[in-house]
N, C-alpha and C. Protein backbone atom coordinates (compact mmCIF):
# COMPACT_ATOMS: atom_id res chain seq x y z
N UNK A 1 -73.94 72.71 105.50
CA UNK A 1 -73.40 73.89 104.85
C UNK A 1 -73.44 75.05 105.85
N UNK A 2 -72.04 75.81 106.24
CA UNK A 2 -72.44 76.39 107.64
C UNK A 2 -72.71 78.09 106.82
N UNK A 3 -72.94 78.63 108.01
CA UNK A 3 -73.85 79.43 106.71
C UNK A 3 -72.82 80.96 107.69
N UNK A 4 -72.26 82.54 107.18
CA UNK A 4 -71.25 83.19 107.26
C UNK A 4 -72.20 84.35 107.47
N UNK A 5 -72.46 85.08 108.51
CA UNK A 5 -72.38 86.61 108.14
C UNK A 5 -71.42 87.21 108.59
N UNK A 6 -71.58 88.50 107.40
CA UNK A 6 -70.63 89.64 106.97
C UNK A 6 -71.40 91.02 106.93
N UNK A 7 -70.22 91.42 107.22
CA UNK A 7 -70.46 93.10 106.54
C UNK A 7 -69.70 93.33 105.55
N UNK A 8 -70.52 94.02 104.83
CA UNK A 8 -69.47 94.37 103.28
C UNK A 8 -68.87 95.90 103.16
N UNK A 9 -67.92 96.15 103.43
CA UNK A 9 -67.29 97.65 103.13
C UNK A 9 -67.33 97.97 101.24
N UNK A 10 -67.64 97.96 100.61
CA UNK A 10 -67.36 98.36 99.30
C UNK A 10 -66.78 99.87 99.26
N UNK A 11 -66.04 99.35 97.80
CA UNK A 11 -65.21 101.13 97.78
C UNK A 11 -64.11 101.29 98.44
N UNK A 12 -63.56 99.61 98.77
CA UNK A 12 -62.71 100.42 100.23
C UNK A 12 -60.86 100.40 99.32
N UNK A 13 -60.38 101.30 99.74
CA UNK A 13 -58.93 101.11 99.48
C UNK A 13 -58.29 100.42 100.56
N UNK A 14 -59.01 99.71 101.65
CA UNK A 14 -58.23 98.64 102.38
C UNK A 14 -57.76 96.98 101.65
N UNK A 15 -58.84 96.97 100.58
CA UNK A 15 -59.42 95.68 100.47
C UNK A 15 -58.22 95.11 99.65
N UNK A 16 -58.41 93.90 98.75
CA UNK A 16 -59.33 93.33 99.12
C UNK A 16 -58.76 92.45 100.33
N UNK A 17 -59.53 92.32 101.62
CA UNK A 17 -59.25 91.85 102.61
C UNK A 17 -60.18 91.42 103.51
N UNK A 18 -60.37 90.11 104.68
CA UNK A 18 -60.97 89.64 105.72
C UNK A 18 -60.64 90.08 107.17
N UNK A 19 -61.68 90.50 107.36
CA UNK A 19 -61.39 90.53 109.37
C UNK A 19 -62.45 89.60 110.10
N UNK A 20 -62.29 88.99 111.03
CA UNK A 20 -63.14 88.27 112.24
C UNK A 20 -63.04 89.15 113.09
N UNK A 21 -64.50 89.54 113.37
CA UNK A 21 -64.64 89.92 114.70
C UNK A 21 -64.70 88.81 115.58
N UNK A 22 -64.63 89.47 117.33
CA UNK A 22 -65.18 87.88 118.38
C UNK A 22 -65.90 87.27 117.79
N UNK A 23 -67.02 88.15 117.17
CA UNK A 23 -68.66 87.02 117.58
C UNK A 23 -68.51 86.10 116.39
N UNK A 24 -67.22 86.37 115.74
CA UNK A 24 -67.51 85.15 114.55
C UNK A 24 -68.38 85.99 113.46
N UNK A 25 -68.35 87.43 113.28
CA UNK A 25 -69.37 87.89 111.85
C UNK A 25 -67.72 88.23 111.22
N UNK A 26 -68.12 87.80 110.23
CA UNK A 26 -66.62 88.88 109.18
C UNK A 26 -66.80 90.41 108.52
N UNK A 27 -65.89 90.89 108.11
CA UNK A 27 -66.25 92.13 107.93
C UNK A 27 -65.08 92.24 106.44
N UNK A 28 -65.92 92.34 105.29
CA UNK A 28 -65.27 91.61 104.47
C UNK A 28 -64.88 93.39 103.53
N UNK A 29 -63.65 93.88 103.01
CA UNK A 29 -63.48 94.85 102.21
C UNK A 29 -63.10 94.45 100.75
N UNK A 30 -63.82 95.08 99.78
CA UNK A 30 -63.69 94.73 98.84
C UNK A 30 -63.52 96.17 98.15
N UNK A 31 -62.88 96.02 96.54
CA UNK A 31 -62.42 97.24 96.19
C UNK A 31 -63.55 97.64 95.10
N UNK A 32 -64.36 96.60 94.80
CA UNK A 32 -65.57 96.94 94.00
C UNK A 32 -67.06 98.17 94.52
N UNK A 33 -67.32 98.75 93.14
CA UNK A 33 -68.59 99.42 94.10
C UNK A 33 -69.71 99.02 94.69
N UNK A 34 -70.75 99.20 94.85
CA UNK A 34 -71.91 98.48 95.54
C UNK A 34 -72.64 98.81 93.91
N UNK A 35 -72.43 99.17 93.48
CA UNK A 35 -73.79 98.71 91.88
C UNK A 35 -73.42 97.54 90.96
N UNK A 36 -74.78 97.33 90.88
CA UNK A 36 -74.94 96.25 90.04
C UNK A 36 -74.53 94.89 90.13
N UNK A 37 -74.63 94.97 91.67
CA UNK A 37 -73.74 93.61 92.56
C UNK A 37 -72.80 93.26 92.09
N UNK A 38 -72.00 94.40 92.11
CA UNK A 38 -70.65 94.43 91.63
C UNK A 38 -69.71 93.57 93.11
N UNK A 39 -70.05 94.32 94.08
CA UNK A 39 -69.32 94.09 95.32
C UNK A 39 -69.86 92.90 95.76
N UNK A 40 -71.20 92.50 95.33
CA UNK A 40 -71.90 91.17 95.91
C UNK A 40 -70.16 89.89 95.34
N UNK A 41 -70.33 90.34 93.88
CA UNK A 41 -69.69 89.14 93.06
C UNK A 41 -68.14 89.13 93.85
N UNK A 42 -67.90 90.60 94.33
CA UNK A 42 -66.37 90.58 94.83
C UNK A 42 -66.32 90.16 96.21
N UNK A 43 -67.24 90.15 97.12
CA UNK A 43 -67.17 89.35 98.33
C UNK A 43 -67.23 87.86 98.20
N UNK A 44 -68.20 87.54 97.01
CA UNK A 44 -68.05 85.93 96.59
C UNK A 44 -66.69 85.69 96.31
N UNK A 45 -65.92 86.08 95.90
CA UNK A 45 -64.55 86.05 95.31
C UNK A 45 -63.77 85.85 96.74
N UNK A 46 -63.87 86.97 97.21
CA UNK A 46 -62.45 87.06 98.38
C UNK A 46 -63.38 85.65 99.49
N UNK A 47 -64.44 85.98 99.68
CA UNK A 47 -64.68 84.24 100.71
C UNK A 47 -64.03 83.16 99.97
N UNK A 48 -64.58 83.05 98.91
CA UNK A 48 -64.16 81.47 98.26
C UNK A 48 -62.28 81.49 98.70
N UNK A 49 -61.60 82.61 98.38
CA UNK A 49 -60.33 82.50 98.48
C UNK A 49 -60.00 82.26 100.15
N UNK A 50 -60.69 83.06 100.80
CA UNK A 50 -60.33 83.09 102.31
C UNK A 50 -60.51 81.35 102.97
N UNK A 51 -62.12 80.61 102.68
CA UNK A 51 -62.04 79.58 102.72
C UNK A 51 -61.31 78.56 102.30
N UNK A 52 -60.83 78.60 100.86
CA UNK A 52 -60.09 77.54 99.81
C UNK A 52 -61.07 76.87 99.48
N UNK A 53 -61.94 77.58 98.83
CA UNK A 53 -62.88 76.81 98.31
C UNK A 53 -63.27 77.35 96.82
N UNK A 54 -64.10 76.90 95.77
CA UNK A 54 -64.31 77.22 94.59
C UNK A 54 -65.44 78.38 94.87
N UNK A 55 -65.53 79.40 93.84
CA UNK A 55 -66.46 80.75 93.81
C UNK A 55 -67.85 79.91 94.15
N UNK A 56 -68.07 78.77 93.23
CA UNK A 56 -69.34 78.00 92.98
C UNK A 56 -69.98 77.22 94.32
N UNK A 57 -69.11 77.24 95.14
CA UNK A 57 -69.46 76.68 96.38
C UNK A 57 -69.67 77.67 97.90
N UNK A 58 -70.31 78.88 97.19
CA UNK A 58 -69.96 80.35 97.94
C UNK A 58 -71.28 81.08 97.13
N UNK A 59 -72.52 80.62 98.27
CA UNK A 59 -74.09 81.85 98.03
C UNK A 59 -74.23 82.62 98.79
N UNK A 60 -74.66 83.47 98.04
CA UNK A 60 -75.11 84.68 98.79
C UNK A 60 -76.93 83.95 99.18
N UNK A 61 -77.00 83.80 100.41
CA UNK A 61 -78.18 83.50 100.66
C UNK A 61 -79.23 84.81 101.00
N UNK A 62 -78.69 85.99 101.98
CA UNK A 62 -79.67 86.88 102.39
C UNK A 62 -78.76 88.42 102.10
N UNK A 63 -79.71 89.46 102.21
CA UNK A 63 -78.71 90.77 102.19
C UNK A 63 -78.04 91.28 100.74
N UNK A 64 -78.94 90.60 99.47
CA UNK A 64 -78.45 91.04 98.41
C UNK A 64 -77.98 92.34 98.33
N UNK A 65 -78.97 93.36 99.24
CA UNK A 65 -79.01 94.89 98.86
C UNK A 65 -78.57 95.61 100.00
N UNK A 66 -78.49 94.70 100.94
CA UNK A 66 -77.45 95.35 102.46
C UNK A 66 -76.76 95.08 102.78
N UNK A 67 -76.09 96.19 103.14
CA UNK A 67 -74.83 96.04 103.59
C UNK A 67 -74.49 95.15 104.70
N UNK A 68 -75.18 94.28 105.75
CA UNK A 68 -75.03 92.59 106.44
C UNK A 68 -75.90 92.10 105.58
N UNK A 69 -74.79 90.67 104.81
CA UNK A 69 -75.11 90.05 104.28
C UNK A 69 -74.99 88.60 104.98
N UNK A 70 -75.72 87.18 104.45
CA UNK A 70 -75.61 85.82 104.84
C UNK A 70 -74.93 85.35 103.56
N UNK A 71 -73.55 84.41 103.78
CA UNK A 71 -73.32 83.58 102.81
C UNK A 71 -73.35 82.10 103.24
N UNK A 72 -73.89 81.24 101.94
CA UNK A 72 -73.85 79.39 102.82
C UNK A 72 -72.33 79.13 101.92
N UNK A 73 -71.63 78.40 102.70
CA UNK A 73 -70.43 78.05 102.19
C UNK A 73 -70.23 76.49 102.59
N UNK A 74 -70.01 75.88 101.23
CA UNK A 74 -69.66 74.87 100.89
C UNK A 74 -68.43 73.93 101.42
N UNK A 75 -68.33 73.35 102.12
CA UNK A 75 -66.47 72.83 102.79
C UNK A 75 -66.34 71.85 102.67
């Protein structure tokens, strides 16, 4: 299970959208706020879609409450 870090923009009027940097971290915008892991659930969303994979196969492993987060993703 290879495992994804990100940065999470929340709030953003770019979103919802993926970027790769070089090093391979993503930098993920989402249009949700940061409360109540609102934006957690909306970065689960836009990975699963970016991968093609189901929401359920898409954890948030580290970074619940910061802004770089770890996800393990399922393939």
């Amino acid at each position: 299970m290879p495992t994804v870090r990100a940065t999470i923009k929340p709030n953003s009027s770019k979103g919802p959208l993926v970027e790769i940097a070089d090093d391979g971290t993503l930098t993920l915008y989402v249009r949700a706020p940061a409360v109540e892991g609102k934006a957690n659930k909306a970065a689960i969303e836009l990975l699963a879609e970016h991968f093609g994979v189901a929401k359920s196969a898409v954890r948030l492993s580290a970074g619940a409450t910061s802004r770089f987060k770890r996800f393990d993703v399922e393939l």
